[in-house]
N, C-alpha and C. Protein backbone atom coordinates (compact mmCIF):
# COMPACT_ATOMS: atom_id res chain seq x y z
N UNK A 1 0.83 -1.19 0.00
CA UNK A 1 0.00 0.00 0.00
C UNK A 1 0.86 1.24 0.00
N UNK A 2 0.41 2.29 -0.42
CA UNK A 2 0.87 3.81 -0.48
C UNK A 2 0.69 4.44 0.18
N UNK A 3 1.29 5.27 0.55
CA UNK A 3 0.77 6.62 1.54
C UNK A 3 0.53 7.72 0.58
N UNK A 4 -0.65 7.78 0.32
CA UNK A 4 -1.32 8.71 -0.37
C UNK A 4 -1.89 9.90 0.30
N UNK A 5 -2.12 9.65 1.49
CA UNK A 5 -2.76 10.95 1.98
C UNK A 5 -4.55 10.54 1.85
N UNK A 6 -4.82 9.61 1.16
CA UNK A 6 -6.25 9.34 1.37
C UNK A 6 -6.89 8.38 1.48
N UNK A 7 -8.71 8.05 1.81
CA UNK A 7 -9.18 7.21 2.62
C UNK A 7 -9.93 6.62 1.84
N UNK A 8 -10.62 5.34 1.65
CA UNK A 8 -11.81 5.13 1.08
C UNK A 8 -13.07 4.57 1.46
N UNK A 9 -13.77 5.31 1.76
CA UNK A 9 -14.95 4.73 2.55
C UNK A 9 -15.12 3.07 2.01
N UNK A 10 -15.58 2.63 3.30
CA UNK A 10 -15.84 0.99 2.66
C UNK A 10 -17.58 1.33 2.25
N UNK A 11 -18.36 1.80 2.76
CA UNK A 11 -19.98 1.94 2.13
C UNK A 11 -19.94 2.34 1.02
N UNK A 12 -19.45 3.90 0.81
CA UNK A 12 -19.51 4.70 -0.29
C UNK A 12 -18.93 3.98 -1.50
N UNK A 13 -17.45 3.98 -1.12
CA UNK A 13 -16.43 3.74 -2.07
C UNK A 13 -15.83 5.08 -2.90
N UNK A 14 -16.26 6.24 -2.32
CA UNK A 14 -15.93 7.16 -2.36
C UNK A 14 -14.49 7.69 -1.41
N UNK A 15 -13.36 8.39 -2.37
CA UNK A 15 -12.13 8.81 -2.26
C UNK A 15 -12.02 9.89 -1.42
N UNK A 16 -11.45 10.06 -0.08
CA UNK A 16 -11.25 11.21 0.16
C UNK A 16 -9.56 11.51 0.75
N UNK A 17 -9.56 12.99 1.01
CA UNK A 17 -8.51 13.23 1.24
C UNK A 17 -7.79 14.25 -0.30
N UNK A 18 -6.52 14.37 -0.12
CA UNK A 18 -5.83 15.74 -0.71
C UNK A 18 -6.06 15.07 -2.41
N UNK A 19 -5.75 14.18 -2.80
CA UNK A 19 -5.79 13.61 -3.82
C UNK A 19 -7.37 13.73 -4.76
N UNK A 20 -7.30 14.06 -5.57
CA UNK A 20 -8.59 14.48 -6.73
C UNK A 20 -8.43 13.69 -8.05
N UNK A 21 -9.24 13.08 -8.25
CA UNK A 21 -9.13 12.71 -9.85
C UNK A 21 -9.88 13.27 -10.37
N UNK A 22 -8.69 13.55 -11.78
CA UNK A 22 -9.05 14.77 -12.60
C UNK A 22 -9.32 13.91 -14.12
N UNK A 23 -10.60 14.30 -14.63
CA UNK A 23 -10.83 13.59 -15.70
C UNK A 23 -10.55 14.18 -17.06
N UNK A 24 -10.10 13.51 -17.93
CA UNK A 24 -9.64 14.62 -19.20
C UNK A 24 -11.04 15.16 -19.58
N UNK A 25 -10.51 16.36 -20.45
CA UNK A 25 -11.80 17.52 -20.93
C UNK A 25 -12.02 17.00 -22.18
N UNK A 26 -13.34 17.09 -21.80
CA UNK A 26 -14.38 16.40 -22.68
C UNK A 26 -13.95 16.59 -24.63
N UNK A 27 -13.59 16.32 -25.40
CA UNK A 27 -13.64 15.83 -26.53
C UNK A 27 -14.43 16.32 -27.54
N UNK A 28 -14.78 17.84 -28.04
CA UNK A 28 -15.96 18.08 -28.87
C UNK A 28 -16.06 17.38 -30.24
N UNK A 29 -17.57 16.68 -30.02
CA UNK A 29 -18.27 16.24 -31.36
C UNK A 29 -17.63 16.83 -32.54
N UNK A 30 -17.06 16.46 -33.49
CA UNK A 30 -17.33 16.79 -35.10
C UNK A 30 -18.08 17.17 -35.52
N UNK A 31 -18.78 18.47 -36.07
CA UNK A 31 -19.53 18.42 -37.08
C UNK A 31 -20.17 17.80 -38.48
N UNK A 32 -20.66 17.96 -38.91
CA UNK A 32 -20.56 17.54 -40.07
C UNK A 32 -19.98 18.25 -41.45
N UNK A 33 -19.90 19.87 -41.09
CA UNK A 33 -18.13 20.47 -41.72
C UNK A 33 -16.62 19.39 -41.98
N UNK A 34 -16.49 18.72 -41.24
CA UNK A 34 -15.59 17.32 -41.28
C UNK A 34 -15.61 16.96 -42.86
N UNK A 35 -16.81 16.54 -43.17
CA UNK A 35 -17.17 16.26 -44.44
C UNK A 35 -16.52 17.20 -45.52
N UNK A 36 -16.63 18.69 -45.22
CA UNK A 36 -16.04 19.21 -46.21
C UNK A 36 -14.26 18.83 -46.52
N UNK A 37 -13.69 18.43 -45.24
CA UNK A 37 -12.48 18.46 -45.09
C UNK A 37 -12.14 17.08 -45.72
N UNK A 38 -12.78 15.96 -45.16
CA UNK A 38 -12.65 14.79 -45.69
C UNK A 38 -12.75 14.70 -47.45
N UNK A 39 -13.62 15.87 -47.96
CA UNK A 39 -14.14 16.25 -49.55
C UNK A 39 -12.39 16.82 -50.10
N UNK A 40 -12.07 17.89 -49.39
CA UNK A 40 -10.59 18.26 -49.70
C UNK A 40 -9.54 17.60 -49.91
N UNK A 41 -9.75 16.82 -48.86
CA UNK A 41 -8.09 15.65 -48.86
C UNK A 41 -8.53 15.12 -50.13
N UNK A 42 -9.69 14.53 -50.09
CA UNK A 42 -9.96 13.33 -51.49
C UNK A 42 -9.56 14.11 -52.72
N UNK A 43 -10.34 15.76 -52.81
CA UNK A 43 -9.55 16.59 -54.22
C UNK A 43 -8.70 16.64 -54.03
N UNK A 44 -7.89 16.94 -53.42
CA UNK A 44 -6.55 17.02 -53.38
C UNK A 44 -5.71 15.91 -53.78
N UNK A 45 -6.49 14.61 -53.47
CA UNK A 45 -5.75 13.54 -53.78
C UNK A 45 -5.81 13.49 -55.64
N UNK A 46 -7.07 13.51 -55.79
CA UNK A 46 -7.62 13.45 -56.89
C UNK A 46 -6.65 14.47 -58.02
N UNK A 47 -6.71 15.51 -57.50
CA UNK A 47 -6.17 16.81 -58.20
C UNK A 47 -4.85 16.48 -58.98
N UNK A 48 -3.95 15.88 -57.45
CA UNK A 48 -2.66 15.62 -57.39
C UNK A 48 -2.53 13.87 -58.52
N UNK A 49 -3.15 13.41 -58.31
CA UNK A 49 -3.44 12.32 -59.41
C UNK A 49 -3.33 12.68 -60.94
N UNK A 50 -4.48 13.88 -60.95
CA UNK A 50 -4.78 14.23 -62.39
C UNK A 50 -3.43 15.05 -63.14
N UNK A 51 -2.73 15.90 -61.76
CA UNK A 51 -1.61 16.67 -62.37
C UNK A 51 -0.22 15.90 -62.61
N UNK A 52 -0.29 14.11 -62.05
CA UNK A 52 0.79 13.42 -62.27
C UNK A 52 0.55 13.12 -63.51
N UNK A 53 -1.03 12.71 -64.12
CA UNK A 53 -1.38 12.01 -65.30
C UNK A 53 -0.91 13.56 -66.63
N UNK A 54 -1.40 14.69 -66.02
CA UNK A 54 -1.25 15.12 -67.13
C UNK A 54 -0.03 15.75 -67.08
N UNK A 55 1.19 15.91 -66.15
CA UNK A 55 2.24 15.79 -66.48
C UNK A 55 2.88 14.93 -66.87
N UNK A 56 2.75 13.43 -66.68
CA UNK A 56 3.62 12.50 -67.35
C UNK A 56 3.32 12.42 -69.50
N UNK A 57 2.26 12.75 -69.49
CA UNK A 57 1.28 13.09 -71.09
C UNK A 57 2.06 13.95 -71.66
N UNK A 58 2.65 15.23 -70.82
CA UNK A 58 3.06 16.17 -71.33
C UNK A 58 4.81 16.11 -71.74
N UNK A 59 5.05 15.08 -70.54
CA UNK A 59 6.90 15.02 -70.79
C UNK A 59 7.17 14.02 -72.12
N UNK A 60 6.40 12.88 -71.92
CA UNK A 60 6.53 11.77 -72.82
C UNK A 60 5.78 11.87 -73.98
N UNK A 61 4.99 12.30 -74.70
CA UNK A 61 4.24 12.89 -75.69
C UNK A 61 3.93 14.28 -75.77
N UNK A 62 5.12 15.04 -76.16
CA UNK A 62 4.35 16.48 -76.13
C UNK A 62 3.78 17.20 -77.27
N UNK A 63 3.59 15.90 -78.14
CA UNK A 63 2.67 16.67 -79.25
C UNK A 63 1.29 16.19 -79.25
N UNK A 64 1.01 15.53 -78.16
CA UNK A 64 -0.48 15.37 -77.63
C UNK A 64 -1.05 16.98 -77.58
N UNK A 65 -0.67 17.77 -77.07
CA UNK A 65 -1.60 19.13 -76.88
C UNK A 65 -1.30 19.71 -78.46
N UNK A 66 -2.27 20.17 -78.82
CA UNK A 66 -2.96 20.84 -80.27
C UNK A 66 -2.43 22.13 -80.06
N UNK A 67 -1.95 22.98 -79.18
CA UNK A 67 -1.46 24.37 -79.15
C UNK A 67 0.07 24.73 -79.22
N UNK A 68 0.87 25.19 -80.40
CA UNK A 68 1.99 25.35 -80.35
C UNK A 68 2.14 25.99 -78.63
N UNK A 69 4.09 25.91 -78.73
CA UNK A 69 4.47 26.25 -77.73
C UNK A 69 4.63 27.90 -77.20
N UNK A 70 4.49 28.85 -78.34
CA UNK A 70 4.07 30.37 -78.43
C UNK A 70 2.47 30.40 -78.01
N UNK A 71 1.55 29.73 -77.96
CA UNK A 71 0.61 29.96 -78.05
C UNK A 71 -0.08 29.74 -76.14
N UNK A 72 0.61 29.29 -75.78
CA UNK A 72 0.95 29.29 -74.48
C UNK A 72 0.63 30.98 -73.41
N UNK A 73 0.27 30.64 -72.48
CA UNK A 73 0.02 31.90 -71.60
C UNK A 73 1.86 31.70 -71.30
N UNK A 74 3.23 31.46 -71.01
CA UNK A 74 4.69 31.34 -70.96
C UNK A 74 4.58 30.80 -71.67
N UNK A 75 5.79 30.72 -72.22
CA UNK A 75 6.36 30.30 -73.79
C UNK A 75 7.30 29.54 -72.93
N UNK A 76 7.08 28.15 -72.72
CA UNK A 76 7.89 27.22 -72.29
C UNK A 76 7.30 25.91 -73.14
N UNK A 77 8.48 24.89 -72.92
CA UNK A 77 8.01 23.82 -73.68
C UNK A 77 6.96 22.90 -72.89
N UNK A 78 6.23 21.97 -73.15
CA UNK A 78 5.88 20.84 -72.96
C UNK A 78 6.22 20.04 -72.19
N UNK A 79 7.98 20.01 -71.74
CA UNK A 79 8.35 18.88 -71.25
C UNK A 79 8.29 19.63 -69.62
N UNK A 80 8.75 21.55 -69.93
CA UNK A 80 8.73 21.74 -68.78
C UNK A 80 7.47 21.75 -67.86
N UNK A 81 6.30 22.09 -68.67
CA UNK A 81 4.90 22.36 -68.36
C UNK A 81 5.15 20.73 -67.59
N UNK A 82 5.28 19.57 -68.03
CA UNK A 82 5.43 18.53 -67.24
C UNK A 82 5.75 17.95 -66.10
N UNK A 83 7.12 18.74 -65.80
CA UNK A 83 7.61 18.44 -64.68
C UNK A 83 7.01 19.69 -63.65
N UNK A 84 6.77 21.03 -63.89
CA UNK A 84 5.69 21.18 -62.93
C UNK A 84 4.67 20.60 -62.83
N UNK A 85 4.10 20.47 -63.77
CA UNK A 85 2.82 19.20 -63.49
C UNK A 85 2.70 18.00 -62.43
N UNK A 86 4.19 16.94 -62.49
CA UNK A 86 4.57 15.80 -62.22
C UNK A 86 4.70 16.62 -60.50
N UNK A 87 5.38 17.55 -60.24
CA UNK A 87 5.69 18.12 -58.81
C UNK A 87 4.68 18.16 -58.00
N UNK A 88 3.76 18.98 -59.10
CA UNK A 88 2.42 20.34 -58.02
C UNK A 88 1.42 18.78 -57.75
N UNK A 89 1.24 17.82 -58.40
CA UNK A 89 0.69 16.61 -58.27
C UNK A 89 1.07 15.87 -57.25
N UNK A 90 2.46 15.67 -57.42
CA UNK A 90 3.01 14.88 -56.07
C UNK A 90 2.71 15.64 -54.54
N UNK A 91 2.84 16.62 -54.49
CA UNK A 91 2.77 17.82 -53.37
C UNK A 91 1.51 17.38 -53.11
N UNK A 92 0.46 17.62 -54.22
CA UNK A 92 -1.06 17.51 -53.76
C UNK A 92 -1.22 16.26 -53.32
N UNK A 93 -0.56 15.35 -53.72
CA UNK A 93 -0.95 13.79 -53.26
C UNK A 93 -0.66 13.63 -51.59
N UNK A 94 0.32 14.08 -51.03
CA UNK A 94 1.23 14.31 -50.14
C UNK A 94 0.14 14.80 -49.15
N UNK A 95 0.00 16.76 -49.39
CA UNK A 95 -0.79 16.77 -48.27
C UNK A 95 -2.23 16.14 -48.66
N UNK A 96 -2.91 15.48 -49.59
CA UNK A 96 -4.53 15.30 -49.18
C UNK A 96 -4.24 13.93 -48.33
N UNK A 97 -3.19 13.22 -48.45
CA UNK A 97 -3.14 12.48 -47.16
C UNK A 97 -2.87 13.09 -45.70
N UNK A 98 -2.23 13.66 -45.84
CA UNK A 98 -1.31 14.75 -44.26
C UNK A 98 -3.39 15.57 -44.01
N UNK A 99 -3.67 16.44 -44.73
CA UNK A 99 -5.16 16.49 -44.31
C UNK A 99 -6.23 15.61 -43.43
N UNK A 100 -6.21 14.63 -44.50
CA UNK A 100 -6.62 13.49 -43.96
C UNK A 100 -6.13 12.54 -42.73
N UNK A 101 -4.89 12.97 -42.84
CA UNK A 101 -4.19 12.48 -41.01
C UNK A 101 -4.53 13.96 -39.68
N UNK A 102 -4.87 14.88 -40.03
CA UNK A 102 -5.42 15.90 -39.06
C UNK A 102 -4.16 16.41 -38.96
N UNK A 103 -3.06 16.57 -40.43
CA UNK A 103 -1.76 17.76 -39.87
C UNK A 103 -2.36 19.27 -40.51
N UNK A 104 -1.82 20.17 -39.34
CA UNK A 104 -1.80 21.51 -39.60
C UNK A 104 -1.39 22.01 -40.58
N UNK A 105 0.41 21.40 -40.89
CA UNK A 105 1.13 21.61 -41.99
C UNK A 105 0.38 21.07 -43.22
N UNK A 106 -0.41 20.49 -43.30
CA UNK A 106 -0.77 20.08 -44.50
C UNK A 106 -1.71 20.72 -45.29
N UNK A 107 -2.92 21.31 -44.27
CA UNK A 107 -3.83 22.42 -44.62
C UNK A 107 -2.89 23.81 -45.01
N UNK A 108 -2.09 24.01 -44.43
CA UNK A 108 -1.65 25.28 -45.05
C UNK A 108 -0.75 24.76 -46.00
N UNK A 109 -0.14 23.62 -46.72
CA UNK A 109 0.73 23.24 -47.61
C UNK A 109 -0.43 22.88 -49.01
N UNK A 110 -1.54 22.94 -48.53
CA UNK A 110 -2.92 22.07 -49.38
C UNK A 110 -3.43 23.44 -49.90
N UNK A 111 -3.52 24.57 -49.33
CA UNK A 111 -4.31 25.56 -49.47
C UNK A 111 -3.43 26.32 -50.50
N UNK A 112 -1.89 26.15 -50.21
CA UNK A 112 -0.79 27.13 -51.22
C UNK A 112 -0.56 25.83 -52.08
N UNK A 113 -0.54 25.09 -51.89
CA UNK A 113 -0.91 24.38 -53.29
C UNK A 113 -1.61 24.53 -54.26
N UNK A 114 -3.11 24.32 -53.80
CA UNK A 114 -4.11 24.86 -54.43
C UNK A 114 -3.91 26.12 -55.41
N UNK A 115 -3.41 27.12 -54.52
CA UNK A 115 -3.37 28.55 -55.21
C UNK A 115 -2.55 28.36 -56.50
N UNK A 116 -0.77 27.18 -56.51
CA UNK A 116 -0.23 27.80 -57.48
C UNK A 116 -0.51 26.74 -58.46
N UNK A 117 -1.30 25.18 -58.21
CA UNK A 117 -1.99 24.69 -59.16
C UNK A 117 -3.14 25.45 -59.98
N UNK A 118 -3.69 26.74 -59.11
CA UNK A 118 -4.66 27.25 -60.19
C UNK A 118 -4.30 27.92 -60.48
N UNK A 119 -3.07 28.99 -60.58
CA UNK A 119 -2.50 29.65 -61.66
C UNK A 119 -1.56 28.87 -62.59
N UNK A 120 -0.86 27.83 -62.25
CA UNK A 120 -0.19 26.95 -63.23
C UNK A 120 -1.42 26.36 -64.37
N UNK A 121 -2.64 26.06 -63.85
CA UNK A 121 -3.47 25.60 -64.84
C UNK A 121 -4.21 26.90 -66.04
N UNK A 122 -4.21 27.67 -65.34
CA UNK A 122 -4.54 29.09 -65.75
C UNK A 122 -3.72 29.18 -66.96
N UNK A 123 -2.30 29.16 -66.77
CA UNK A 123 -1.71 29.29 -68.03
C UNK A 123 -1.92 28.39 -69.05
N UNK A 124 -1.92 26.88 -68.56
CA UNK A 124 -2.22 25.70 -69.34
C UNK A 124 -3.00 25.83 -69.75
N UNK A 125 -3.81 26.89 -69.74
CA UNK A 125 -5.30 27.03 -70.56
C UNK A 125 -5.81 26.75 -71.59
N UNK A 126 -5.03 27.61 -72.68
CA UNK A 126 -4.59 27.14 -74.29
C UNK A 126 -4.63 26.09 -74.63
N UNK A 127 -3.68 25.17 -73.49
CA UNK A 127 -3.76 23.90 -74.79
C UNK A 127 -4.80 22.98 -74.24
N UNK A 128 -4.96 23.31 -72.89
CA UNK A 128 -6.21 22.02 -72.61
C UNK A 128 -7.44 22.76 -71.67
N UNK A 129 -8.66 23.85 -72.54
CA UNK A 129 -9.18 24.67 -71.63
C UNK A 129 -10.17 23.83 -70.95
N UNK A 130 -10.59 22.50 -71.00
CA UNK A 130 -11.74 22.13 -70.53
C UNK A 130 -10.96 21.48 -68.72
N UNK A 131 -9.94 20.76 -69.27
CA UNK A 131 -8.88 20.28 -68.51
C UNK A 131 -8.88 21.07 -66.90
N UNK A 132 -8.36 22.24 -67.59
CA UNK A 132 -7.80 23.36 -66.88
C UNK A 132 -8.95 24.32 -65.86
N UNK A 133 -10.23 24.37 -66.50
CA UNK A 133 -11.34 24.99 -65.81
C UNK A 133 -11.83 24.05 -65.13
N UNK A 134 -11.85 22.93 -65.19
CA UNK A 134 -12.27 21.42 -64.13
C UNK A 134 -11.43 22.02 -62.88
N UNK A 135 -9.99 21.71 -62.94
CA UNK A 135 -8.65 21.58 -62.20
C UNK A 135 -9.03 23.27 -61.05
N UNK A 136 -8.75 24.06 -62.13
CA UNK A 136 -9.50 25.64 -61.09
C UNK A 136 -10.65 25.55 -60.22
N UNK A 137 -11.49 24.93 -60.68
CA UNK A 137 -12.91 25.08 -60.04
C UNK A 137 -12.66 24.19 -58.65
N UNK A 138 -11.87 23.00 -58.96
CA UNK A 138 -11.53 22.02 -57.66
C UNK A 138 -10.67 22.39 -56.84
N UNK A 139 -9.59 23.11 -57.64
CA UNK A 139 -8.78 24.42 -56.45
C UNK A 139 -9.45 25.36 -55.67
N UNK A 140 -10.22 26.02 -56.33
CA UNK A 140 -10.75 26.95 -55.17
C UNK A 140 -11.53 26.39 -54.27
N UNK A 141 -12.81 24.95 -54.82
CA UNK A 141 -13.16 24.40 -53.73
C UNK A 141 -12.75 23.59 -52.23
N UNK A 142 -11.04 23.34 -52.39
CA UNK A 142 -10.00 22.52 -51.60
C UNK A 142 -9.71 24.11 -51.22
N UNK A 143 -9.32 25.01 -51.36
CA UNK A 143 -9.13 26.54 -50.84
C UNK A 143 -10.31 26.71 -49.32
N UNK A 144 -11.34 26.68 -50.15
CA UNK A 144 -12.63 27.10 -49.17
C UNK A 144 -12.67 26.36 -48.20
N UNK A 145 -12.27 25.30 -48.54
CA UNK A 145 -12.93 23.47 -47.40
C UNK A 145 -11.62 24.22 -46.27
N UNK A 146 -10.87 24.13 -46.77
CA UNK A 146 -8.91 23.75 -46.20
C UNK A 146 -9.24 24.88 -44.99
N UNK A 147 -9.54 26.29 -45.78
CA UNK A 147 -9.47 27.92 -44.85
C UNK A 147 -10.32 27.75 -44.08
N UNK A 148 -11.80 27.54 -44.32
CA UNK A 148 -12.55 27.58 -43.17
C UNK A 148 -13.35 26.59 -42.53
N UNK A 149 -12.79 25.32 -42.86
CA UNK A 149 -13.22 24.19 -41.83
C UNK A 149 -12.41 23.33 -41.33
N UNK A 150 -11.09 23.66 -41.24
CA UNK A 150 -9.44 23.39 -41.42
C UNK A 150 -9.59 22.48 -40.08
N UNK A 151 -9.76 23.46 -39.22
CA UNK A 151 -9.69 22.92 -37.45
C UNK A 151 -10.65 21.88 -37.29
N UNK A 152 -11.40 21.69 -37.22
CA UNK A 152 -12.23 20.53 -37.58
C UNK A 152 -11.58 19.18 -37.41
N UNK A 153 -10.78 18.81 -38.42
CA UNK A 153 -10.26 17.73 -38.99
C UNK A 153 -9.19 17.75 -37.70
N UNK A 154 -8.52 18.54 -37.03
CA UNK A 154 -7.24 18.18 -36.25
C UNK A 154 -7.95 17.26 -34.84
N UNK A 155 -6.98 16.51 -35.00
CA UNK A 155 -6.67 15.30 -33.34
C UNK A 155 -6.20 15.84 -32.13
């Protein structure tokens, strides 16, 4: 036995003396905002998928796109448009998992992602506009989810 400093009734079974148990603080419910966040990681995953597919299209076939290389919002080639592609994809793949694990770093790595996947697609416009206005529209929606239902998702 211990010398604790306290007693325990044999009727009650109630603790007394200097010693208190302290119970952890209560745990708030999830919303159902969660959902939006859980919606983000998945675009994000998704996003980051689509920008590996259409960067690898772009390094290894770059006369798949119908728009010379002047005709371009930057006048860069194909192969380079690729390997940003192949990057801003991997990044997105990265955090919509880290999201989906409840990291901080990942919402703010997901959200500036977002931003320079939708100006990188912005330029890509030209050669693939249907592509490219899909890709924007799912950026700003992973923007909105990420900024204001961010906390939510953390452990």
């Amino acid at each position: 036995m211990s010398d604790t400093g306290s007693t325990t009734s044999p009727t009650t079974g109630s603790t007394t003396g200097t010693r208190r148990a302290t119970r952890p603080a209560p745990v708030p419910e999830p919303t159902g905002w969660v959902g939006w966040l859980a919606f983000a990681a998945i675009m994000l995953l998704m996003v980051g998928t689509f920008q590996i597919i259409n960067g690898l299209v772009a390094i290894f076939d770059p006369g798949y796109y119908v728009v010379t290389d002047s005709g371009l919002a930057l006048t860069v080639d194909y192969t380079v448009w690729g390997w940003v592609h192949l990057a801003l994809g991997a990044l997105a793949v990265g955090c919509g998992l880290g999201v989906l694990a409840g990291q901080t770093w990942a919402r703010v790595v997901g959200m500036v992602f977002a931003g320079v996947s939708l100006l990188a697609n912005l330029g890509f416009m030209a050669a693939y506009p249907i592509w490219s206005i899909t890709v924007i529209a799912l950026d700003v929606v992973v923007i909105y989810a990420l900024a204001v239902h961010g906390r939510e998702m953390k452990f």
